[in-house]
PDB file of N, CA and C in Angstrom:
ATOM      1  N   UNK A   1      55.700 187.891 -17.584  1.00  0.00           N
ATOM      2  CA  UNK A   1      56.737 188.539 -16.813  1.00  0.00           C
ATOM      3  C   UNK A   1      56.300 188.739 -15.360  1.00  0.00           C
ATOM      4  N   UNK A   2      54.868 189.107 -14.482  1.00  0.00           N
ATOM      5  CA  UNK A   2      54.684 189.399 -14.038  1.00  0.00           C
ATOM      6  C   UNK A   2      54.297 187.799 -13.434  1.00  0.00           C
ATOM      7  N   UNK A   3      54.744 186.973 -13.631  1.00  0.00           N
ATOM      8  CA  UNK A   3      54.269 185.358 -12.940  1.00  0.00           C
ATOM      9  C   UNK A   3      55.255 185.067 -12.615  1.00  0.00           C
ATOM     10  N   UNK A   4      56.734 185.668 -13.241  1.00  0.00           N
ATOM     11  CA  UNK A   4      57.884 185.715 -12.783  1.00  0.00           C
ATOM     12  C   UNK A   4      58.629 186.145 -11.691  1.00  0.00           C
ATOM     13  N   UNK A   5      57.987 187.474 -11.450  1.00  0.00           N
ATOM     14  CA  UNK A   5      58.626 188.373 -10.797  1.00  0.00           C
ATOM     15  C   UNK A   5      57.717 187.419  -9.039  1.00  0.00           C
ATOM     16  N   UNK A   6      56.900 187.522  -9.680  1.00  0.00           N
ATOM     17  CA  UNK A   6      55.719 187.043  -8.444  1.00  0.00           C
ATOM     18  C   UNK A   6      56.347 185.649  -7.970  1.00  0.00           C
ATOM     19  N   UNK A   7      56.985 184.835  -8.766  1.00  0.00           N
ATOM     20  CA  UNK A   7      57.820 183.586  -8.410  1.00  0.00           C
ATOM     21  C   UNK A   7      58.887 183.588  -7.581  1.00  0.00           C
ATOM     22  N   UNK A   8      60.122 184.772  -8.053  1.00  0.00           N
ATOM     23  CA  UNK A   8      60.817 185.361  -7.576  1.00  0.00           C
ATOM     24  C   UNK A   8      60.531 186.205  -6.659  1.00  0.00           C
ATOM     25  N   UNK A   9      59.663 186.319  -5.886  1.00  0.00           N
ATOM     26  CA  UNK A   9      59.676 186.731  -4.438  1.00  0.00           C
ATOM     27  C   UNK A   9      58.939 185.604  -3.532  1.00  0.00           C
ATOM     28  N   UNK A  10      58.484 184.733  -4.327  1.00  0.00           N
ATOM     29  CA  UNK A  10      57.780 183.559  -3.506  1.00  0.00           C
ATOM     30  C   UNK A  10      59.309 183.011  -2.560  1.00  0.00           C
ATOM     31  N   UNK A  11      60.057 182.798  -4.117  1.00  0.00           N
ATOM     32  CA  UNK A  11      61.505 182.331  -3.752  1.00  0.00           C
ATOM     33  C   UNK A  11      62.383 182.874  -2.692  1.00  0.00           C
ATOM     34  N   UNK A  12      62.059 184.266  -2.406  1.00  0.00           N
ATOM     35  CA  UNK A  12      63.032 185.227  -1.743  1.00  0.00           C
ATOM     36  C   UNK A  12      62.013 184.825  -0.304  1.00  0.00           C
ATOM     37  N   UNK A  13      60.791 184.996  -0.215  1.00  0.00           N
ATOM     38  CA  UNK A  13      60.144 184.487   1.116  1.00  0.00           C
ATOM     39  C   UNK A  13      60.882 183.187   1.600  1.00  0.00           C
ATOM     40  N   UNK A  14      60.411 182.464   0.965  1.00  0.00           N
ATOM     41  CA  UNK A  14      60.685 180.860   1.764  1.00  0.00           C
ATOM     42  C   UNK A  14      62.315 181.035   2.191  1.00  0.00           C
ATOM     43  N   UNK A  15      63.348 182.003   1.147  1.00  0.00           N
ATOM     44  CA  UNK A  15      64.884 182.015   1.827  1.00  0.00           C
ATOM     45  C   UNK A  15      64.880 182.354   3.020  1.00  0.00           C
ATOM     46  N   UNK A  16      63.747 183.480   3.179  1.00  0.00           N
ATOM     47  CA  UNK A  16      63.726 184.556   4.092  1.00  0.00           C
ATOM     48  C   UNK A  16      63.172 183.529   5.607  1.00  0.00           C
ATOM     49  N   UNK A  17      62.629 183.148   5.230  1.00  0.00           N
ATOM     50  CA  UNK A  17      61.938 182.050   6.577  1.00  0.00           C
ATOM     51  C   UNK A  17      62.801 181.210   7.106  1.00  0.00           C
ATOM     52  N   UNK A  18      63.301 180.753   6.086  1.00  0.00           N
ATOM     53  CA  UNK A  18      64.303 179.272   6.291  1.00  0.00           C
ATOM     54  C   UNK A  18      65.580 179.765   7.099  1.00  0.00           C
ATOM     55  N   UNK A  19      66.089 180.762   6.481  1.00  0.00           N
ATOM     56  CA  UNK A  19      67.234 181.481   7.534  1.00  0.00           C
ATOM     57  C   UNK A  19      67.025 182.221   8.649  1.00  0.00           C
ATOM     58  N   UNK A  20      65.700 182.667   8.373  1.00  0.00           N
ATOM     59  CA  UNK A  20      65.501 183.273  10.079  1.00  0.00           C
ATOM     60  C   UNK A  20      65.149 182.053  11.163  1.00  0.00           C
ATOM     61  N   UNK A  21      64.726 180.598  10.742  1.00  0.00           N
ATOM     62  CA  UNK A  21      64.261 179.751  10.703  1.00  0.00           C
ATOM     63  C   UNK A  21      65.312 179.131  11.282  1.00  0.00           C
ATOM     64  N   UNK A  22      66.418 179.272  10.892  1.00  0.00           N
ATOM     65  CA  UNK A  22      67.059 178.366  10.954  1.00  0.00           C
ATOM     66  C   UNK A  22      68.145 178.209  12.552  1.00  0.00           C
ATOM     67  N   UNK A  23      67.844 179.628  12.830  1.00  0.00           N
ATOM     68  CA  UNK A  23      68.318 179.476  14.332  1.00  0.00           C
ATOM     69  C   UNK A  23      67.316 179.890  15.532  1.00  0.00           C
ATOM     70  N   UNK A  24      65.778 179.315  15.367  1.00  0.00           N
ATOM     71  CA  UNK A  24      64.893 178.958  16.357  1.00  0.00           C
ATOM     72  C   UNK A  24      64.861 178.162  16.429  1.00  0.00           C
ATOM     73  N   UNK A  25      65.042 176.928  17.352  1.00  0.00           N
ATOM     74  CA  UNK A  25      64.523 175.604  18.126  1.00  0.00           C
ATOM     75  C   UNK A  25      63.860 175.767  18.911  1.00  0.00           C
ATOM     76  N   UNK A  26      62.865 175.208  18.779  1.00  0.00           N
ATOM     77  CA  UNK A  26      61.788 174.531  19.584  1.00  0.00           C
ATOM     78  C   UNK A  26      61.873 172.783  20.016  1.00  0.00           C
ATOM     79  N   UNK A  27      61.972 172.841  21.492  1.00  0.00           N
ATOM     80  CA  UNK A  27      62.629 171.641  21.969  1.00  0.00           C
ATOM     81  C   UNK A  27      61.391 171.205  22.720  1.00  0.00           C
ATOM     82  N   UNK A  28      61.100 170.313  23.494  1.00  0.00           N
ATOM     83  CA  UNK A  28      60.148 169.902  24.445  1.00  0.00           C
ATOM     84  C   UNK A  28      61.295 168.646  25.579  1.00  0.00           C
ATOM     85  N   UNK A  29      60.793 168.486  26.317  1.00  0.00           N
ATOM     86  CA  UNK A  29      60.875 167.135  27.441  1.00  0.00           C
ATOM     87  C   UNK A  29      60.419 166.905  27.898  1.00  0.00           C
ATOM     88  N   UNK A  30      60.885 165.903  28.618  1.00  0.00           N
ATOM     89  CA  UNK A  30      59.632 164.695  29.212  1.00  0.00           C
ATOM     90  C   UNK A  30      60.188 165.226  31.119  1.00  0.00           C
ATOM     91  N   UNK A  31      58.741 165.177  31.519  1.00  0.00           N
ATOM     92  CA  UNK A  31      58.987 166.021  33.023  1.00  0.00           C
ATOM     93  C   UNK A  31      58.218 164.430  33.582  1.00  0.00           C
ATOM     94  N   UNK A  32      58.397 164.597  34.944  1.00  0.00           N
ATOM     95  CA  UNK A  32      57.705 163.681  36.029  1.00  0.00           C
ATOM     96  C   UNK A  32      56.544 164.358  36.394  1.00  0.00           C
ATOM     97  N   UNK A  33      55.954 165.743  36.103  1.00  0.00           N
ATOM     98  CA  UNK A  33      54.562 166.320  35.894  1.00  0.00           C
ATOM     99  C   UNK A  33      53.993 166.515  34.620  1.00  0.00           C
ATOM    100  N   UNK A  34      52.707 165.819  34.768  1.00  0.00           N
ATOM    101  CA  UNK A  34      52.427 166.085  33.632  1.00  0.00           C
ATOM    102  C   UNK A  34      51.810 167.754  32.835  1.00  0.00           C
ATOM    103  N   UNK A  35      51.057 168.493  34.213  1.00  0.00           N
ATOM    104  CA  UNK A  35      51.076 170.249  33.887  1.00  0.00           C
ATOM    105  C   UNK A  35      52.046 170.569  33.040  1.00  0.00           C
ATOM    106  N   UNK A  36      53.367 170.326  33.515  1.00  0.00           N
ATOM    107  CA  UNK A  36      54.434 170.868  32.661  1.00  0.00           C
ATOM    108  C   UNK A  36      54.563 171.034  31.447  1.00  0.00           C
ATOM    109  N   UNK A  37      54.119 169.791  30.671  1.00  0.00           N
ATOM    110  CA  UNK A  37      53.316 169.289  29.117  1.00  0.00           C
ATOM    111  C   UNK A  37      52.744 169.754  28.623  1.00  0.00           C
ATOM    112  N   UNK A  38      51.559 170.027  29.218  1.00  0.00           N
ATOM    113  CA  UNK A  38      50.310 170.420  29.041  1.00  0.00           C
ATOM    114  C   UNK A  38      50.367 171.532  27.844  1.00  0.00           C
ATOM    115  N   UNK A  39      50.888 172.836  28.232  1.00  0.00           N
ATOM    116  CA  UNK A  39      51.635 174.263  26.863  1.00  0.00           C
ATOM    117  C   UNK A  39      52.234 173.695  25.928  1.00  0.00           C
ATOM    118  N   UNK A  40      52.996 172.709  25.339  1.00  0.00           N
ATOM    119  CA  UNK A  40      54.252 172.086  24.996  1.00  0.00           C
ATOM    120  C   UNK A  40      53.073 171.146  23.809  1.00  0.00           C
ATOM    121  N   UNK A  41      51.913 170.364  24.768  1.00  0.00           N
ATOM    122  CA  UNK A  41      50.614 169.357  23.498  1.00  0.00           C
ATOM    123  C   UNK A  41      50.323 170.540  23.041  1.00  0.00           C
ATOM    124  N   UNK A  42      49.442 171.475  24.267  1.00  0.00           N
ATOM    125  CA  UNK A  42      48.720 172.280  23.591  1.00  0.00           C
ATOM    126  C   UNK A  42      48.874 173.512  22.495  1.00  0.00           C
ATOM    127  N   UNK A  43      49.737 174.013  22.459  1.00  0.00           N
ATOM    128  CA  UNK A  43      50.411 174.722  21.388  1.00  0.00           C
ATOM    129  C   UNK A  43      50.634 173.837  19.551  1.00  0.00           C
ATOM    130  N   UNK A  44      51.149 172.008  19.907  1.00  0.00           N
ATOM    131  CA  UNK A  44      51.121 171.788  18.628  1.00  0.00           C
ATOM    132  C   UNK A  44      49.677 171.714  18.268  1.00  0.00           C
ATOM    133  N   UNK A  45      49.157 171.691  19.018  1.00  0.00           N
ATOM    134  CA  UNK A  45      47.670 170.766  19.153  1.00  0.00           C
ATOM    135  C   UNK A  45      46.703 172.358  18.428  1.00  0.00           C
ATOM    136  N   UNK A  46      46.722 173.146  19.059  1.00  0.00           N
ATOM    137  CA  UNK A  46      46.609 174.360  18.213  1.00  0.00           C
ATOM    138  C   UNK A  46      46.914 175.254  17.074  1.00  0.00           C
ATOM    139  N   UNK A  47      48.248 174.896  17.124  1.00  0.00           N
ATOM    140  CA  UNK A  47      48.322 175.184  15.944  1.00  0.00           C
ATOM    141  C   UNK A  47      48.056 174.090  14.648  1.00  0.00           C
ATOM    142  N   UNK A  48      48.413 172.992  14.755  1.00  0.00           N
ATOM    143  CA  UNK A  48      47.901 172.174  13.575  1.00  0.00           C
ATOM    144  C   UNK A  48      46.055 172.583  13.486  1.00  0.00           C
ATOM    145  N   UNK A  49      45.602 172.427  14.474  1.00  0.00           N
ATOM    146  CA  UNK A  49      43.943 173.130  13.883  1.00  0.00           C
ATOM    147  C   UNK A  49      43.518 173.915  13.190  1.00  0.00           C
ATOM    148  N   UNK A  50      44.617 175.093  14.065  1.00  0.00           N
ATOM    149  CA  UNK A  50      44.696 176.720  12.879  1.00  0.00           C
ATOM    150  C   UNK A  50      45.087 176.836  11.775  1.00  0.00           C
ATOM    151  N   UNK A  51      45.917 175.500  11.524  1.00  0.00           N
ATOM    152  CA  UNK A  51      46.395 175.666  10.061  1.00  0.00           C
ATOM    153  C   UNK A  51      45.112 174.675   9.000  1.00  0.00           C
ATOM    154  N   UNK A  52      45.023 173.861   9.931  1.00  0.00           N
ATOM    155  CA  UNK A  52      43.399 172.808   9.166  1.00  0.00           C
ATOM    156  C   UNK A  52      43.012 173.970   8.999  1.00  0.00           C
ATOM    157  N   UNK A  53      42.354 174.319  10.025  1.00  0.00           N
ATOM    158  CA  UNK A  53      41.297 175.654  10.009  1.00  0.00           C
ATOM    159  C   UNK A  53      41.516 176.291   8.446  1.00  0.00           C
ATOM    160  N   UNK A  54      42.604 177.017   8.413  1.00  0.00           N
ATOM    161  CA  UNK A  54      42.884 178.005   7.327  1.00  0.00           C
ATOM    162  C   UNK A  54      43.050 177.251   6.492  1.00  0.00           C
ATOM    163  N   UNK A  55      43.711 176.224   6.105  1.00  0.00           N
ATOM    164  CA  UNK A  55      43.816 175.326   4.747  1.00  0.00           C
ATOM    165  C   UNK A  55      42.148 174.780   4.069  1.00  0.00           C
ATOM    166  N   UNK A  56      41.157 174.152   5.097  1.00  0.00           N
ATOM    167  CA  UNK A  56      40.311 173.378   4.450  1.00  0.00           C
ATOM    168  C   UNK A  56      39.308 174.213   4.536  1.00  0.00           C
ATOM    169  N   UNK A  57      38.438 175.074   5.558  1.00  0.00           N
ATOM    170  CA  UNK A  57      37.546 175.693   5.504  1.00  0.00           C
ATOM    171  C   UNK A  57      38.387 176.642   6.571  1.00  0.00           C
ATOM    172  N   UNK A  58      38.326 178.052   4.565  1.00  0.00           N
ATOM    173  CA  UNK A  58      38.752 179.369   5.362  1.00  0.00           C
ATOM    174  C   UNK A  58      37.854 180.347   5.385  1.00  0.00           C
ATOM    175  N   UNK A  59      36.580 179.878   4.918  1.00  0.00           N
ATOM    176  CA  UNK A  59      35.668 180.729   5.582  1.00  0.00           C
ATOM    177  C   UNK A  59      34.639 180.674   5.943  1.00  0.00           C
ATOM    178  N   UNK A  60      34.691 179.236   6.834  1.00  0.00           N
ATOM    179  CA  UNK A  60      34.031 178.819   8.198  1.00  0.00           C
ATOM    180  C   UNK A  60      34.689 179.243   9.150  1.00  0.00           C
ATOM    181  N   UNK A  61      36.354 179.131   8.853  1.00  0.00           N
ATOM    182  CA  UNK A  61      36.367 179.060  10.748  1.00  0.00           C
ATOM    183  C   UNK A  61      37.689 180.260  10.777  1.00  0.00           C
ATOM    184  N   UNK A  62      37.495 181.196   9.738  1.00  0.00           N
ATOM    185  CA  UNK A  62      38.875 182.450   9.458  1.00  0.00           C
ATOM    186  C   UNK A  62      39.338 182.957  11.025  1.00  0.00           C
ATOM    187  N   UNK A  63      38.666 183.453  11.478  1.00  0.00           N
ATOM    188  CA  UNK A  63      38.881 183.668  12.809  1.00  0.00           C
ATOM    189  C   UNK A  63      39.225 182.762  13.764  1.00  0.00           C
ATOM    190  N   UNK A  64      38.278 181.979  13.881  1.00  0.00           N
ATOM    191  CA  UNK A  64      38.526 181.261  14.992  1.00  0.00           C
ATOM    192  C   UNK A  64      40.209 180.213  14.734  1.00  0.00           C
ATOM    193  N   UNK A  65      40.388 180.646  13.155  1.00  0.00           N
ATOM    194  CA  UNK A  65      41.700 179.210  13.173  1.00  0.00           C
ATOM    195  C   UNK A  65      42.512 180.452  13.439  1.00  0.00           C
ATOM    196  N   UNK A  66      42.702 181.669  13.252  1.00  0.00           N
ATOM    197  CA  UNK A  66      44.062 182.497  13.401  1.00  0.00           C
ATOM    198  C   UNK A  66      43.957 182.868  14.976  1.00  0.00           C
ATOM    199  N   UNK A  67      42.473 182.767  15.746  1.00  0.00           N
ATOM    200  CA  UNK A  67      42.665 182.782  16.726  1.00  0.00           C
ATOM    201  C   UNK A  67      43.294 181.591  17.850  1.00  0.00           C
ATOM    202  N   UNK A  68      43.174 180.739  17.148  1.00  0.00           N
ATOM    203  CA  UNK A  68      44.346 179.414  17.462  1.00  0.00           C
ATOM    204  C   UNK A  68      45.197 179.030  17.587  1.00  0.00           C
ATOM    205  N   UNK A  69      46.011 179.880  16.117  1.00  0.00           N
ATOM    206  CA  UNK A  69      47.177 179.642  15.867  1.00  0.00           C
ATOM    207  C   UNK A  69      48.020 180.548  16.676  1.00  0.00           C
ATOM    208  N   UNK A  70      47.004 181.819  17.066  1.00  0.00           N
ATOM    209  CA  UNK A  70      48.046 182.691  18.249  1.00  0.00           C
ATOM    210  C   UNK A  70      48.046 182.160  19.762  1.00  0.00           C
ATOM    211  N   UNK A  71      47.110 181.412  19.969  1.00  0.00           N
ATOM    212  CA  UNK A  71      47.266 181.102  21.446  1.00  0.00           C
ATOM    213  C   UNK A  71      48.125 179.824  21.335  1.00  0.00           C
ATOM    214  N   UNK A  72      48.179 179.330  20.231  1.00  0.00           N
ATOM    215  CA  UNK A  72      49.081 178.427  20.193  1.00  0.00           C
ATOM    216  C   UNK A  72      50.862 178.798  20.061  1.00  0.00           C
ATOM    217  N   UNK A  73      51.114 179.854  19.182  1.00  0.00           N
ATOM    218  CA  UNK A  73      52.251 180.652  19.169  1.00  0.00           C
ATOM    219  C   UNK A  73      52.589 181.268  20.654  1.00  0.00           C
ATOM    220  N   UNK A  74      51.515 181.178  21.273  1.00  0.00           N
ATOM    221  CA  UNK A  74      51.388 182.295  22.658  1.00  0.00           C
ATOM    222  C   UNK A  74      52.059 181.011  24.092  1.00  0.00           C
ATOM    223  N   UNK A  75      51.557 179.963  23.415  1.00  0.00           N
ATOM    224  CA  UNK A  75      51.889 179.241  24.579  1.00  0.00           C
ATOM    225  C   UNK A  75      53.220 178.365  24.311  1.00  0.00           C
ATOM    226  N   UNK A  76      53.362 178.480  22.895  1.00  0.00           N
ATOM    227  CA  UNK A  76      55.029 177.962  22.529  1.00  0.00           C
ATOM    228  C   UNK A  76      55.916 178.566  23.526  1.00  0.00           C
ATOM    229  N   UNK A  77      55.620 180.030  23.946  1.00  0.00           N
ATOM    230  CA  UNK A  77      56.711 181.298  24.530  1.00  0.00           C
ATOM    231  C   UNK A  77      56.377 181.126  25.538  1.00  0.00           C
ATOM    232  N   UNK A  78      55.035 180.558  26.544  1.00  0.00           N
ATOM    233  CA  UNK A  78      54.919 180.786  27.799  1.00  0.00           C
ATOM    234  C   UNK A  78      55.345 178.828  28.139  1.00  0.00           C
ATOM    235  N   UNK A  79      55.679 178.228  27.354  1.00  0.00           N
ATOM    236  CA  UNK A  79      56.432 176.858  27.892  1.00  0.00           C
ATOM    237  C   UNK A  79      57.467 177.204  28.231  1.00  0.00           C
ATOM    238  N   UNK A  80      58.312 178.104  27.560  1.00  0.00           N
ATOM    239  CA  UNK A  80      60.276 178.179  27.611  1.00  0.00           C
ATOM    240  C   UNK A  80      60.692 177.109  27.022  1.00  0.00           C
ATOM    241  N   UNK A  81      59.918 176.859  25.972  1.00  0.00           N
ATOM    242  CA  UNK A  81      61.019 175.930  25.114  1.00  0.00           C
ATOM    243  C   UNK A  81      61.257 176.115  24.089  1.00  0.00           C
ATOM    244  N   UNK A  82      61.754 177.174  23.387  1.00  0.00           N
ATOM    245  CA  UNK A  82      62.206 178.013  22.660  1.00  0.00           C
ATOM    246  C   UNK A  82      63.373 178.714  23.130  1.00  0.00           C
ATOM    247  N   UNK A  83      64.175 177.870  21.697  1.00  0.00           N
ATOM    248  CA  UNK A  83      65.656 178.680  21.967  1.00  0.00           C
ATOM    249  C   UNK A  83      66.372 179.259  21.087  1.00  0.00           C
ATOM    250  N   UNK A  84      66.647 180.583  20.800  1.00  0.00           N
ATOM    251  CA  UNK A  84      67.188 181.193  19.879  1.00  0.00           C
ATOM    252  C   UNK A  84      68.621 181.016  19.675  1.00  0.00           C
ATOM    253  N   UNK A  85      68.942 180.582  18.614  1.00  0.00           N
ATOM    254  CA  UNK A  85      70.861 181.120  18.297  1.00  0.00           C
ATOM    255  C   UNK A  85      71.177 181.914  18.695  1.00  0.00           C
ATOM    256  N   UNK A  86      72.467 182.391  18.622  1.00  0.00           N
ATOM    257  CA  UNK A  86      72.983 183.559  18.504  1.00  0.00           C
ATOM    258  C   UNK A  86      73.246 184.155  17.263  1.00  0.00           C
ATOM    259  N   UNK A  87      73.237 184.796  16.695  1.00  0.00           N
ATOM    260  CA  UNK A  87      73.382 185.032  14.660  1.00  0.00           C
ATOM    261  C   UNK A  87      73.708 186.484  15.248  1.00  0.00           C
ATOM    262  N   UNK A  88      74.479 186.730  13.610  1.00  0.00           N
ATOM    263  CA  UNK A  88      74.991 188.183  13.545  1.00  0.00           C
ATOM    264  C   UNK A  88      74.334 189.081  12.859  1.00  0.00           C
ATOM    265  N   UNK A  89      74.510 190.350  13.174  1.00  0.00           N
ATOM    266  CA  UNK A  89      73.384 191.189  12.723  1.00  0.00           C
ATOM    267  C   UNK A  89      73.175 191.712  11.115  1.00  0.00           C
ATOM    268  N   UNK A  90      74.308 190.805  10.482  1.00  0.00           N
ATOM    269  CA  UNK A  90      74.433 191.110   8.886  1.00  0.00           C
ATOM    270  C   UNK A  90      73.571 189.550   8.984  1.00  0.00           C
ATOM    271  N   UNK A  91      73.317 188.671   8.985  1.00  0.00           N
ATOM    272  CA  UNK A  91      72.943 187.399   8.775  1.00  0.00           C
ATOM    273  C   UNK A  91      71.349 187.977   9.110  1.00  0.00           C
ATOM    274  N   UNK A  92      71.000 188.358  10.189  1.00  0.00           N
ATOM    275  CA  UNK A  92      69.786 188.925  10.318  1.00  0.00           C
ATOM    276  C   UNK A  92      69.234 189.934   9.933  1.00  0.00           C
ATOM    277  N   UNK A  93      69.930 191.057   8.838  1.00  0.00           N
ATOM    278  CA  UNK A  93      69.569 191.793   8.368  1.00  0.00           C
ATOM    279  C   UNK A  93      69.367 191.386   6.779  1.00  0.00           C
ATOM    280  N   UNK A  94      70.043 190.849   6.199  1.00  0.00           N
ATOM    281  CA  UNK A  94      70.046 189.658   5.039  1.00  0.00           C
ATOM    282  C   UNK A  94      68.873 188.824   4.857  1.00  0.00           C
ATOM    283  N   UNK A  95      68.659 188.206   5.775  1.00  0.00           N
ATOM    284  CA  UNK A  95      67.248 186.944   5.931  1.00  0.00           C
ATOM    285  C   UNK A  95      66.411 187.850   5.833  1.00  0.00           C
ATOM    286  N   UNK A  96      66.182 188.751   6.856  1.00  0.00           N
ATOM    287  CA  UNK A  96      65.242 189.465   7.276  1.00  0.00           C
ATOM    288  C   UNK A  96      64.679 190.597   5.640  1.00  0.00           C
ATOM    289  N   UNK A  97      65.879 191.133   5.075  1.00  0.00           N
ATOM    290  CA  UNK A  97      65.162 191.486   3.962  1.00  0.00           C
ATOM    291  C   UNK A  97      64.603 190.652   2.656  1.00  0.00           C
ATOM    292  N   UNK A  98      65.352 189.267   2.854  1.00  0.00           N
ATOM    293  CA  UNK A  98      64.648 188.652   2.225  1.00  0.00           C
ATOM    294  C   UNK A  98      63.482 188.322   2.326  1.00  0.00           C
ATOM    295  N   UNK A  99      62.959 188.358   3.322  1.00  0.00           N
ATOM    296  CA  UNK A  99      61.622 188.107   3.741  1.00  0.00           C
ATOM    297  C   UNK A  99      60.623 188.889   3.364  1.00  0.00           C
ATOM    298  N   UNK A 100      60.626 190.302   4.034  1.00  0.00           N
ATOM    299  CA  UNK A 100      60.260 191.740   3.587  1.00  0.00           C
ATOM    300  C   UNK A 100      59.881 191.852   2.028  1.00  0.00           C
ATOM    301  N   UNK A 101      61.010 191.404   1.392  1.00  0.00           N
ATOM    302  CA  UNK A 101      61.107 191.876  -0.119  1.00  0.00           C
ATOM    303  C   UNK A 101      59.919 190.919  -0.888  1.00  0.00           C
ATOM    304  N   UNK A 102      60.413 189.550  -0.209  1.00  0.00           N
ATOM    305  CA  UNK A 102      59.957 188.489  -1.137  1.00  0.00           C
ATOM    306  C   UNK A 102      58.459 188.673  -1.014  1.00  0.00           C
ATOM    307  N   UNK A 103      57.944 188.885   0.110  1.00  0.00           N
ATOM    308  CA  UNK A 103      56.293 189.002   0.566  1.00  0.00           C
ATOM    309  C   UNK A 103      55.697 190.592  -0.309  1.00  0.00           C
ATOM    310  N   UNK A 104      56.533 191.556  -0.466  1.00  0.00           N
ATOM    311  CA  UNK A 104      56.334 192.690  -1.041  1.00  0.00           C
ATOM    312  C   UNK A 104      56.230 192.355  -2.472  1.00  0.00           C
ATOM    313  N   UNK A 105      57.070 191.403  -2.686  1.00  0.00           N
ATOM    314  CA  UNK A 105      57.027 191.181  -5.062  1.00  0.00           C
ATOM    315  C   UNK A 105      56.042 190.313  -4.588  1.00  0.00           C
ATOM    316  N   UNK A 106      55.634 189.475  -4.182  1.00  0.00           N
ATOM    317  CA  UNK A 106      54.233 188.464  -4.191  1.00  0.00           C
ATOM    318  C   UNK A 106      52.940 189.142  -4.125  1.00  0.00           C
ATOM    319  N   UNK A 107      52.765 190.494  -3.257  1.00  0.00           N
ATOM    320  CA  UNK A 107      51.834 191.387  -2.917  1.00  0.00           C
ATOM    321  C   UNK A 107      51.485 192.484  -4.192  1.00  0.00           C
ATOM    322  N   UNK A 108      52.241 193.002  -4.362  1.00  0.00           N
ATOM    323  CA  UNK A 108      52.335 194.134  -5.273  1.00  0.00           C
ATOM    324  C   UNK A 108      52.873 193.836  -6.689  1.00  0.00           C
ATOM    325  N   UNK A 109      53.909 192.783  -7.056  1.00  0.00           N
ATOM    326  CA  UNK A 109      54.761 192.882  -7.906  1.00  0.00           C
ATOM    327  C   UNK A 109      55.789 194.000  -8.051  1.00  0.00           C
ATOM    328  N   UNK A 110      55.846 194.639  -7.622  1.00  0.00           N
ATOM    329  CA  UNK A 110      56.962 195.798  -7.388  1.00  0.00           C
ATOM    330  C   UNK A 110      57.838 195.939  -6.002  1.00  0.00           C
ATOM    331  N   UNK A 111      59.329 196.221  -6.409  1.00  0.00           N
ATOM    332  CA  UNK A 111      59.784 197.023  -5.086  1.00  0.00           C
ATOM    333  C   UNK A 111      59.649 198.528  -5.276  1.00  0.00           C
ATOM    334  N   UNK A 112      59.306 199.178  -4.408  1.00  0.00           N
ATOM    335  CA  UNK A 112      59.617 200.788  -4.535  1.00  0.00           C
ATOM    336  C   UNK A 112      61.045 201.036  -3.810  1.00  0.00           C
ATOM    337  N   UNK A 113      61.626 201.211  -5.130  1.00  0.00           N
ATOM    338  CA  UNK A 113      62.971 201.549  -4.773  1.00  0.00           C
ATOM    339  C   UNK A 113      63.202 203.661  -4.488  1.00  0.00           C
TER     340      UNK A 113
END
């Protein structure tokens, strides 16, 4: 029962991602400078490491890959190429507890209602 419940919030995460997910784009273009680029490589370029990092050896490089993956998240936001939808605040309150919930039954197995 308890492999269940733990399934069923795996399930409620990934909803929870996919719809909050689903109205961020991340765009890039092609400039006549190449600086411009530069945040735009370096961000995928970081984060795919941080995630090597954490996937193959997570405890060689625990730090140093989450410290990656934020300067890489860090420089997604300092390119400006990130563009949010517009969504309504029942659509974002919906996703958003799915998310919450699903990471809470994976953690604990319980909601505290």
């Amino acid at each position: 029962m308890r492999f269940l419940v733990k399934l069923f919030g795996l399930g409620l995460l990934i909803a929870g991602i996919y719809f909050l997910g689903k109205n961020i784009i991340f765009t890039t273009q092609i400039s006549q400078f190449w600086r411009q680029d530069l945040a735009a490589a370096g961000s995928v370029l970081l984060l795919s490491l941080g995630v090597v990092g954490l996937v193959l050896f997570p405890r060689a490089s625990g730090l140093l890959a989450w410290g990656a993956i934020a300067i890489g998240i860090l420089l997604v936001f300092l390119s400006g190429k990130v563009s949010l939808r517009p969504t309504s605040l029942w659509y974002f309150f919906v996703s958003f507890t799915c998310l919450v919930s699903g990471f809470k039954l994976m953690a604990t197995g319980r909601l505290p209602l």
